[in-house]
Protein backbone atom coordinates (compact mmCIF):
# COMPACT_ATOMS: atom_id res chain seq x y z
CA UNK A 1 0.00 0.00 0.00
CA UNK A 2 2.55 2.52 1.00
CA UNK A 3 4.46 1.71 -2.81
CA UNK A 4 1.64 2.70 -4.29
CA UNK A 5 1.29 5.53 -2.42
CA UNK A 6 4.30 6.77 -3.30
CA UNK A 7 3.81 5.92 -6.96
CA UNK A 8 0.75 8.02 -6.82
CA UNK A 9 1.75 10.84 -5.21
CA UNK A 10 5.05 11.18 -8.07
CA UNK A 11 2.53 10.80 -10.96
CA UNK A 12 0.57 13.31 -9.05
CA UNK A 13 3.45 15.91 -9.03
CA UNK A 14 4.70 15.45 -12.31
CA UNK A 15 1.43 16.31 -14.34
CA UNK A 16 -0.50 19.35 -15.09
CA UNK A 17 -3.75 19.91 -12.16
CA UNK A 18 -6.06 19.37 -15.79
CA UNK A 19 -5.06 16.07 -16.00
CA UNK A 20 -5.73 12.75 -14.65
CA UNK A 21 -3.69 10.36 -12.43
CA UNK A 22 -6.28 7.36 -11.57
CA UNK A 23 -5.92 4.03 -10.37
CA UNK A 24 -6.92 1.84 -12.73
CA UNK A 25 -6.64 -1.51 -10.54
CA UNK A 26 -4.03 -3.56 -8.94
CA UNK A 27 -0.60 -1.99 -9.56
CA UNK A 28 -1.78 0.31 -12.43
CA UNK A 29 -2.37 3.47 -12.91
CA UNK A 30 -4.15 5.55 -15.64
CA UNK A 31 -3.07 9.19 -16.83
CA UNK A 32 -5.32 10.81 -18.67
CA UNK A 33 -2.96 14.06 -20.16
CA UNK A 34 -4.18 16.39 -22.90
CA UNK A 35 -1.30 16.56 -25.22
CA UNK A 36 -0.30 15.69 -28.40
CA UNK A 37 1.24 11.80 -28.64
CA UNK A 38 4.89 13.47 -28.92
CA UNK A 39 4.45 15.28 -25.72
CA UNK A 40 2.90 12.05 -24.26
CA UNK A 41 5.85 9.99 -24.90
CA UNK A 42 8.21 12.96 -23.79
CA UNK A 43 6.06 12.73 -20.68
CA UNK A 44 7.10 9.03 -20.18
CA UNK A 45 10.42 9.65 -20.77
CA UNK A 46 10.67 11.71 -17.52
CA UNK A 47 8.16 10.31 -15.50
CA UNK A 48 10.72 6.85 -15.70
CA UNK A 49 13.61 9.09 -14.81
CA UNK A 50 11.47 10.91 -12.08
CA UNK A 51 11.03 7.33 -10.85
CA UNK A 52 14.55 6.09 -10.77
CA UNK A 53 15.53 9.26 -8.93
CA UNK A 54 12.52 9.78 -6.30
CA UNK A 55 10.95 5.83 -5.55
CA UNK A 56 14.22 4.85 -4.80
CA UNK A 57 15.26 7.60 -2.74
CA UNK A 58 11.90 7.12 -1.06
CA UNK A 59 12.80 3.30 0.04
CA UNK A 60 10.71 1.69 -2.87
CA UNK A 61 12.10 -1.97 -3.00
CA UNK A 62 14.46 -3.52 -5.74
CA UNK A 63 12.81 -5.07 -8.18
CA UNK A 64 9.67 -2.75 -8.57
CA UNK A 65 9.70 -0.55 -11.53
CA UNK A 66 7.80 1.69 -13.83
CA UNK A 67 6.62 0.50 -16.97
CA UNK A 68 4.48 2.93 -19.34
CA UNK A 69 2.42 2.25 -22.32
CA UNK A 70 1.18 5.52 -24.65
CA UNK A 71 -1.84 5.93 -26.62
CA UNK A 72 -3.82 8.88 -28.36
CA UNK A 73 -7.45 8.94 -28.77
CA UNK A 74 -8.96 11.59 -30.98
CA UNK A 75 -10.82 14.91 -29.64
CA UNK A 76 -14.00 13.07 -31.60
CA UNK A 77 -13.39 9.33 -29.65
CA UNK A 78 -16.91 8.66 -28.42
CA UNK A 79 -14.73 5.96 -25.76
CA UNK A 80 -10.85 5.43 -24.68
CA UNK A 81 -11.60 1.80 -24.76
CA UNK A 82 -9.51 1.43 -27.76
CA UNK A 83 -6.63 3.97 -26.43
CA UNK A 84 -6.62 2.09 -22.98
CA UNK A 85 -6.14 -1.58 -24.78
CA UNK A 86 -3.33 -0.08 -27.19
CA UNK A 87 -1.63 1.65 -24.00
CA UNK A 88 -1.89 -1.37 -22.04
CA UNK A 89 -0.29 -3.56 -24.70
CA UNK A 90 2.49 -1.38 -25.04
CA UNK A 91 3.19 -1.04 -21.22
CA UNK A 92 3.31 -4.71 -21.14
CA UNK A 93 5.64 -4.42 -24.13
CA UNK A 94 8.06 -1.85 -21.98
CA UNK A 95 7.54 -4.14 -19.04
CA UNK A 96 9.23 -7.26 -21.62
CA UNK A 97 11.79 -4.65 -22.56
CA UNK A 98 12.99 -3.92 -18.96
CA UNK A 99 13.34 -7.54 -17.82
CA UNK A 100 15.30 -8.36 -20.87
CA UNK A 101 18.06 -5.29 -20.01
């Protein structure tokens, strides 16, 4: 509970107060960020370094880490359900990617 906590609260302070950092079940989490796919990605990029250098200052155990899948839905998409598959995928994807390294 307290990992996740601490997950939150860094996904919390390293988007906008328009977007959305939600739970999404288990060990996941959903952001919700209105942006362009480029700055979405970018956004990744330092939310994994912002992880490395705050979780494990904060005492988050070996072994736990931060994988991230992106997505774009259009400003017409009646549903994300399509968006939230294709960003799942591809955190699993980055999750495959980090145990092979």
């Amino acid at each position: 509970d307290e990992v996740l906590r601490t997950i939150g609260t860094l996904l919390r302070r390293h988007v906008r107060e328009s977007d959305y950092v939600i739970r999404w079940g288990g060990d996941e989490f959903l952001l919700l960020l209105t942006c362009t796919l480029n700055e979405a990605e970018r956004k990744a990029s330092e939310l994994k370094v912002a992880f490395e250098q705050e979780c494990r200052g904060a005492g988050v155990p070996p072994g736990i880490g931060l994988s991230i899948g992106v997505a774009s839905a259009s400003n017409e998409a009646q549903s994300l359900v399509e968006a939230v598959r294709l960003a799942d995928s591809r955190m699993y994807d980055d999750k495959l990617g980090e145990h092979k390294r």
